[in-house]
Each structure stands twice: as structure tokens, then as C-alpha cells.
N, C-alpha and C. Protein backbone atom coordinates (compact mmCIF):
# COMPACT_ATOMS: atom_id res chain seq x y z
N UNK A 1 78.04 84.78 71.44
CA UNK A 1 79.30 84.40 72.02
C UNK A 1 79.50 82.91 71.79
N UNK A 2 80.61 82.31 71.41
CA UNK A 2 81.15 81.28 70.96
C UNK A 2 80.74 80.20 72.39
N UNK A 3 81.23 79.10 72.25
CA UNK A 3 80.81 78.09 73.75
C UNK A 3 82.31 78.25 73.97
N UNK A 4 83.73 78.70 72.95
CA UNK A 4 84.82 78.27 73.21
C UNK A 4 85.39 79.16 74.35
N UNK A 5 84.33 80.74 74.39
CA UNK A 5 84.94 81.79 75.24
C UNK A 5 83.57 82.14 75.80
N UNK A 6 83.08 81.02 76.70
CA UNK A 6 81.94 81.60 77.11
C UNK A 6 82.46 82.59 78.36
N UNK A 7 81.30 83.52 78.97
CA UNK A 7 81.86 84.62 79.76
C UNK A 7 82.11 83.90 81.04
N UNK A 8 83.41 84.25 81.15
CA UNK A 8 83.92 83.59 83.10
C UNK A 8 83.09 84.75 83.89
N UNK A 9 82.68 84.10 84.85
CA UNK A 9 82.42 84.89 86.58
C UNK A 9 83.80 85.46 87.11
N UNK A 10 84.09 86.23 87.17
CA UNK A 10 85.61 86.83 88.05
C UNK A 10 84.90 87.29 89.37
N UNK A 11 86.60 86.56 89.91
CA UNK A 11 85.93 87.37 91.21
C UNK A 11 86.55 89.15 91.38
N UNK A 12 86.57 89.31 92.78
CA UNK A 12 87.16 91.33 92.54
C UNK A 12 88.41 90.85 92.05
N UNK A 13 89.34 90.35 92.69
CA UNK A 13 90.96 89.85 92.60
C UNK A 13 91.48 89.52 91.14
N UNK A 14 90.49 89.20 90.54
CA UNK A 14 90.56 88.62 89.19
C UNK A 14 90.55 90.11 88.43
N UNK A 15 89.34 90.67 88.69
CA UNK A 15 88.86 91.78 87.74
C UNK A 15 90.09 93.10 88.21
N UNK A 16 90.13 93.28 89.45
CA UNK A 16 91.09 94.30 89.84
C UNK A 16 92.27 93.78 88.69
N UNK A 17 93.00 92.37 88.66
CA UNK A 17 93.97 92.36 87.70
C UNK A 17 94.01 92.30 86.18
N UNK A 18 92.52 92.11 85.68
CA UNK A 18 92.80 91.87 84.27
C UNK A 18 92.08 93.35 83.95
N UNK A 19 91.61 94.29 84.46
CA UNK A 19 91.24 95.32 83.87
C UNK A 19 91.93 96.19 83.70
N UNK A 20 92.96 96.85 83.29
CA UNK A 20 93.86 97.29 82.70
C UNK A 20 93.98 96.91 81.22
N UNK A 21 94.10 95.33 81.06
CA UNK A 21 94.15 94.65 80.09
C UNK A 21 92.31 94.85 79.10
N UNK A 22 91.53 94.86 79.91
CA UNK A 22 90.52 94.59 79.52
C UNK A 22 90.20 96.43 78.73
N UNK A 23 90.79 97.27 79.55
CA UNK A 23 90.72 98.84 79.28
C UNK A 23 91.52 99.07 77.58
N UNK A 24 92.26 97.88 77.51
CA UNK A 24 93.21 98.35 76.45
C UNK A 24 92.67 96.89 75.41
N UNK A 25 92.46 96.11 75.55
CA UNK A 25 92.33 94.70 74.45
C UNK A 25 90.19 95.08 74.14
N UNK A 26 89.51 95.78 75.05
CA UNK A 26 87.86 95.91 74.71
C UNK A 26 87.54 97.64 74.89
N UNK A 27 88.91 98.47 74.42
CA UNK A 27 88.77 99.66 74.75
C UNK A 27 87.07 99.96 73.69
N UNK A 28 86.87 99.62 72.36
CA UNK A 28 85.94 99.84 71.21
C UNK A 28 84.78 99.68 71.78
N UNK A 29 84.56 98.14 72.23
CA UNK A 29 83.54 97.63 72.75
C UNK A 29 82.90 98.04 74.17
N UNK A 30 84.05 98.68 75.09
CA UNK A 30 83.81 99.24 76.25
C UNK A 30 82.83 100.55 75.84
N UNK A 31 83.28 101.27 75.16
CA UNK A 31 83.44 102.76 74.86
C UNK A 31 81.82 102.84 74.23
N UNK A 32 81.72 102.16 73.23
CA UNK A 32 80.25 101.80 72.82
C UNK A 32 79.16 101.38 73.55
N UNK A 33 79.36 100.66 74.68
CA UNK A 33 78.67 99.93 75.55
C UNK A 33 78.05 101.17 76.63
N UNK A 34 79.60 101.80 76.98
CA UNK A 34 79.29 103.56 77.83
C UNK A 34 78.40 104.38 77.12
N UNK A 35 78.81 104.73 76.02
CA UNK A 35 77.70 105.88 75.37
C UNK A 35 76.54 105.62 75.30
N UNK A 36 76.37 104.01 74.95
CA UNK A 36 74.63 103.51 75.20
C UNK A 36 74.25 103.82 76.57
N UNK A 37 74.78 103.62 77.18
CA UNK A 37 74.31 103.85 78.94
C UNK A 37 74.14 105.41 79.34
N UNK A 38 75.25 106.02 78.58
CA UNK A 38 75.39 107.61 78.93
C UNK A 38 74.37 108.66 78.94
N UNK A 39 74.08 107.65 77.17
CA UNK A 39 72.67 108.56 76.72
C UNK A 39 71.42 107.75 76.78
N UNK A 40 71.67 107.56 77.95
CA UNK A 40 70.36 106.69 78.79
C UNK A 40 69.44 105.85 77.80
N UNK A 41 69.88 105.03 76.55
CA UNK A 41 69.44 103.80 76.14
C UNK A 41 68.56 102.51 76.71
N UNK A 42 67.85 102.49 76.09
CA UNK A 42 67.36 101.46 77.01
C UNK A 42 68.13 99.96 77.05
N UNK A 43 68.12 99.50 78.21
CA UNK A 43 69.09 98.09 78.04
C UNK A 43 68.50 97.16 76.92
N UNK A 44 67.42 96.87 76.73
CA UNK A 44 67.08 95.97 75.33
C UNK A 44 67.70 96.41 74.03
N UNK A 45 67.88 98.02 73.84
CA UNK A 45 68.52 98.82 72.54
C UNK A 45 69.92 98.41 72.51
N UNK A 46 70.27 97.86 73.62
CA UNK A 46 71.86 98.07 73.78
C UNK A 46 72.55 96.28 73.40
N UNK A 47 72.14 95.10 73.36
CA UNK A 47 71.62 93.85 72.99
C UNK A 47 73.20 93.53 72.42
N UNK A 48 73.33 94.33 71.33
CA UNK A 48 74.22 94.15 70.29
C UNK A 48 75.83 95.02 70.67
N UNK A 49 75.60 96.06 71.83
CA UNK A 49 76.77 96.70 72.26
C UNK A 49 77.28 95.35 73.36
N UNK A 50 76.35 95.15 74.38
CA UNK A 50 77.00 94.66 75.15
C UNK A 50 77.13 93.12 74.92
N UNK A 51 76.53 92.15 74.13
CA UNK A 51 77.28 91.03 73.57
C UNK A 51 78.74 91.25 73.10
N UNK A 52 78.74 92.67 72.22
CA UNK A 52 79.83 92.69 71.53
C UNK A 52 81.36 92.79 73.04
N UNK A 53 80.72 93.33 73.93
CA UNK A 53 81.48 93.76 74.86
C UNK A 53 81.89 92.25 76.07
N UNK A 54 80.94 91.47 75.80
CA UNK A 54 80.75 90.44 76.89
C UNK A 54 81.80 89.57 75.97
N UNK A 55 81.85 89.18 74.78
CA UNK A 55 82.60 88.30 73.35
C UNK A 55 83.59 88.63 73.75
N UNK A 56 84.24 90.00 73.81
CA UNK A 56 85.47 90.46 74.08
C UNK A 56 86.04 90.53 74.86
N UNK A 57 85.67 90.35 76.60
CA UNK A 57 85.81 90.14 77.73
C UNK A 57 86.36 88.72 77.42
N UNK A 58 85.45 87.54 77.46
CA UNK A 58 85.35 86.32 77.22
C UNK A 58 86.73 86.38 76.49
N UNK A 59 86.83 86.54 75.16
CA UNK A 59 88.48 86.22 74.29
C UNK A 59 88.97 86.51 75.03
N UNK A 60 89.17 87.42 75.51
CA UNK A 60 90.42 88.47 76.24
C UNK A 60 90.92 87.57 77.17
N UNK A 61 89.88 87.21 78.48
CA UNK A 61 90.36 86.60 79.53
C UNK A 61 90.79 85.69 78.89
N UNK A 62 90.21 84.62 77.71
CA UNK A 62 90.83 83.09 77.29
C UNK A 62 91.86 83.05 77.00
N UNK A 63 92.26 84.17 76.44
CA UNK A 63 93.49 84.68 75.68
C UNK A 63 94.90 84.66 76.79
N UNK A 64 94.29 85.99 78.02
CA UNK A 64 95.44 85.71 79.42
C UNK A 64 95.34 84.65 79.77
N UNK A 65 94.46 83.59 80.22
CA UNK A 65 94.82 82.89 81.05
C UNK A 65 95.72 81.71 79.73
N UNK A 66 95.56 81.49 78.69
CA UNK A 66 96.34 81.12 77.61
C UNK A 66 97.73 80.97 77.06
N UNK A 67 97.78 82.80 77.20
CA UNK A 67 99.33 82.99 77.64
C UNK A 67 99.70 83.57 78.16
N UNK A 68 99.43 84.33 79.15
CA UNK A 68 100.10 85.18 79.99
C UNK A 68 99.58 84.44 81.59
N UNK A 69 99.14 83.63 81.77
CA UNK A 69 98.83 83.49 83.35
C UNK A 69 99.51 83.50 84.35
N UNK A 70 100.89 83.48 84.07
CA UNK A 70 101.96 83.40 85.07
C UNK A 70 102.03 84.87 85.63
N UNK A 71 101.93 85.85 85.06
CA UNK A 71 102.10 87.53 84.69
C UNK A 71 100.83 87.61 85.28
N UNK A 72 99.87 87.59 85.11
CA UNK A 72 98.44 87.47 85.65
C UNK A 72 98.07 87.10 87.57
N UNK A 73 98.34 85.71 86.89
CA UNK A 73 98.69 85.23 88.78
C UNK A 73 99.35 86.47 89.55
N UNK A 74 100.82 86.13 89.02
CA UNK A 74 101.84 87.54 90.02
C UNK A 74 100.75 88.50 90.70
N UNK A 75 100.76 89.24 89.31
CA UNK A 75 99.82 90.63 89.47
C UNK A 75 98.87 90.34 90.57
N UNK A 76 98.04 89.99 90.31
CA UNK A 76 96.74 89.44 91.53
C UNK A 76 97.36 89.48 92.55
N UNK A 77 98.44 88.17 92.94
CA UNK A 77 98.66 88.58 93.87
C UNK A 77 99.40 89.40 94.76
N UNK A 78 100.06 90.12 93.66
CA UNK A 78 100.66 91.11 94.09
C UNK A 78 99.56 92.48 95.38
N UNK A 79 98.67 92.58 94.14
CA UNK A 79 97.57 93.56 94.48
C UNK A 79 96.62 93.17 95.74
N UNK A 80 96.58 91.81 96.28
CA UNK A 80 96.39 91.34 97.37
C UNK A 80 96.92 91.59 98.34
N UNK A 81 98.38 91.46 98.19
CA UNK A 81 99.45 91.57 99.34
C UNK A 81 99.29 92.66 99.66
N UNK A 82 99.47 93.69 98.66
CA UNK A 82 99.49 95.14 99.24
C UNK A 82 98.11 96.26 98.60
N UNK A 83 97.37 96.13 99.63
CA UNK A 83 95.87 96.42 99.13
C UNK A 83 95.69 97.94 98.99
N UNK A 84 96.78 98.53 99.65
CA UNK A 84 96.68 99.79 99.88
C UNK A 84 98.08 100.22 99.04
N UNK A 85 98.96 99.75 98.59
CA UNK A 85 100.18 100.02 98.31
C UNK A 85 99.71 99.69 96.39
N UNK A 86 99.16 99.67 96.00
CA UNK A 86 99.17 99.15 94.39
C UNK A 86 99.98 99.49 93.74
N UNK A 87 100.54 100.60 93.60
CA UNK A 87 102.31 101.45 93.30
C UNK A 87 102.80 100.02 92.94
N UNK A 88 103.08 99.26 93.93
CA UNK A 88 104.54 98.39 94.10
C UNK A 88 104.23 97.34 93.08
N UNK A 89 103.01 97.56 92.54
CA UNK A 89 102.41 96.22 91.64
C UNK A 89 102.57 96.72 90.13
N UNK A 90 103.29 97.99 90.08
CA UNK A 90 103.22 98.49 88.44
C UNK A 90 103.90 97.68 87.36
N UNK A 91 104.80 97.46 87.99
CA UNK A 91 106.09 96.49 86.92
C UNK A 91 105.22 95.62 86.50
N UNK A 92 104.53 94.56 87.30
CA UNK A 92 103.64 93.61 87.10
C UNK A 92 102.75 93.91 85.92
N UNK A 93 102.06 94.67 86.44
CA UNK A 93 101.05 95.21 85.67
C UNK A 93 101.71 95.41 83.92
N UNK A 94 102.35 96.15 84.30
CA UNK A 94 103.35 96.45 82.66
C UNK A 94 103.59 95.37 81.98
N UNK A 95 103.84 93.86 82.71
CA UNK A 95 104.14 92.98 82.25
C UNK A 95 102.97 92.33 81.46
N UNK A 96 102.03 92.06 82.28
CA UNK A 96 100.84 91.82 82.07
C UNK A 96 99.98 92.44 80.67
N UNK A 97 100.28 93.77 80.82
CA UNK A 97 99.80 94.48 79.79
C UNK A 97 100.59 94.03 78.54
N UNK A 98 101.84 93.94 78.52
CA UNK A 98 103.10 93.79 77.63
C UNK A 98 102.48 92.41 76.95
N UNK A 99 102.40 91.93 77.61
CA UNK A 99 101.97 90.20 77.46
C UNK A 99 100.62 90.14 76.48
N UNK A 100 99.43 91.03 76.80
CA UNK A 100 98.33 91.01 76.17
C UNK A 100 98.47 91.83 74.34
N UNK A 101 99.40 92.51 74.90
CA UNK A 101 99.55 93.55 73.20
C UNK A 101 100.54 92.14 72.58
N UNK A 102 101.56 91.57 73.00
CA UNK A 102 102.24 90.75 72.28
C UNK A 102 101.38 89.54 71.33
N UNK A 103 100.39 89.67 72.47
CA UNK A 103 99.70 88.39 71.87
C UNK A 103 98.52 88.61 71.31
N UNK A 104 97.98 89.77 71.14
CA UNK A 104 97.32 90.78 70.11
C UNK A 104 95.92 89.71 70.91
N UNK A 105 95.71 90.36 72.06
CA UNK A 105 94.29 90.09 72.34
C UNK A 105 93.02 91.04 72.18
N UNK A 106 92.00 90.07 71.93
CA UNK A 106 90.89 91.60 71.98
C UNK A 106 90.97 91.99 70.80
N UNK A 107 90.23 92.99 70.85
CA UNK A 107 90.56 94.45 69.48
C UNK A 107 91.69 94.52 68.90
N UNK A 108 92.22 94.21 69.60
CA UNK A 108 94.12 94.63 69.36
C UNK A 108 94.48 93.45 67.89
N UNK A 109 93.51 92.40 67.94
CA UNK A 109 94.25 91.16 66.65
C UNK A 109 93.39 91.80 66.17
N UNK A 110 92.18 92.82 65.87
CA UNK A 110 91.90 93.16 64.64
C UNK A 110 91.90 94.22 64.09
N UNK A 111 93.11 94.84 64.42
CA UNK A 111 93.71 95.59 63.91
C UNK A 111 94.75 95.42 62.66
């Protein structure tokens, strides 16, 4: 992993909002990272899945908070306000998401 996207600490508030984004910009790297775990791998075998997965986290978030943080912020705190209501936070979310495909984060620029 680069020093330019080293991996942030999130807190829940953070992760509750960028994972959506993170489901769709490290879907490859997620997905690879699961099957090592699934089929009970040992974590040393797995070295090269989950760097690849931690790299992509790392861009991803550098990427939102880059250009989308305004859309980001909202969201969060949207999902704060209403902890039990998350429904009312979809638009947000859409935005958010909208924001990450525009700006081809993740997997998504190497395509």
C-alpha cells in the first residue's frame, strides 16, 4: 500500500456510510478476500487478498473524502439522526454512491 492512501481507522459512523460505496468501488477485492476466509484459508495464505483489499479501501476512502465529502458528511449524518429510520437516508446514499461511480473509484477506474 502506497504512504499516499495509507489505511484510515473509521469509526462505525464512518464505515456505516462509506460501505455501500466500498460494496461497489472493492466489490473484486472484497469477494476474493471472502472466499479465502470461506474456504477456511489460513490468514498468512491470504497476505496478497487482503493487502489487495486494504489498497482499495485506502483509494476508495481517499478518493470520497477527495470528492465527494460533502455527500459523505450528509449521509453520516443523516444515518445518525435517524438510527432506526435509515429509509430516510436513501437519496443520500444514492448520491454518495452516484458520486463514487462518477469519479470512477476503486475497481471501477480499472475498468
Amino acid at each position: 500500500m502506497s504512504a499516499a492512501a495509507e489505511a484510515p481507522i473509521l469509526t462505525s459512523s464512518e464505515l456505516n456510510a462509506i460501505s455501500s460505496v466500498y460494496s461497489m468501488c472493492c466489490n473484486k477485492s472484497m469477494a476474493d478476500f471472502t472466499e479465502g476466509k470461506r474456504q477456511k484459508v489460513h490468514p498468512g495464505k491470504l497476505a496478497t487478498e487482503r493487502e489487495a483489499l486494504e489498497s482499495c479501501t485506502a483509494h476508495t476512502y481517499a478518493g470520497v473524502r477527495a470528492n465527494c465529502a460533502e455527500m459523505m458528511d450528509s449521509y453520516q449524518q443523516c444515518l445518525l439522526d435517524n438510527p432506526r429510520k435509515w429509509k430516510v437516508c436513501n437519496g443520500l446514499r444514492d448520491s454518495l454512491d452516484t458520486c463514487a461511480i462518477q469519479n470512477k473509484l476503486g475497481e471501477i477506474g480499472k475498468m
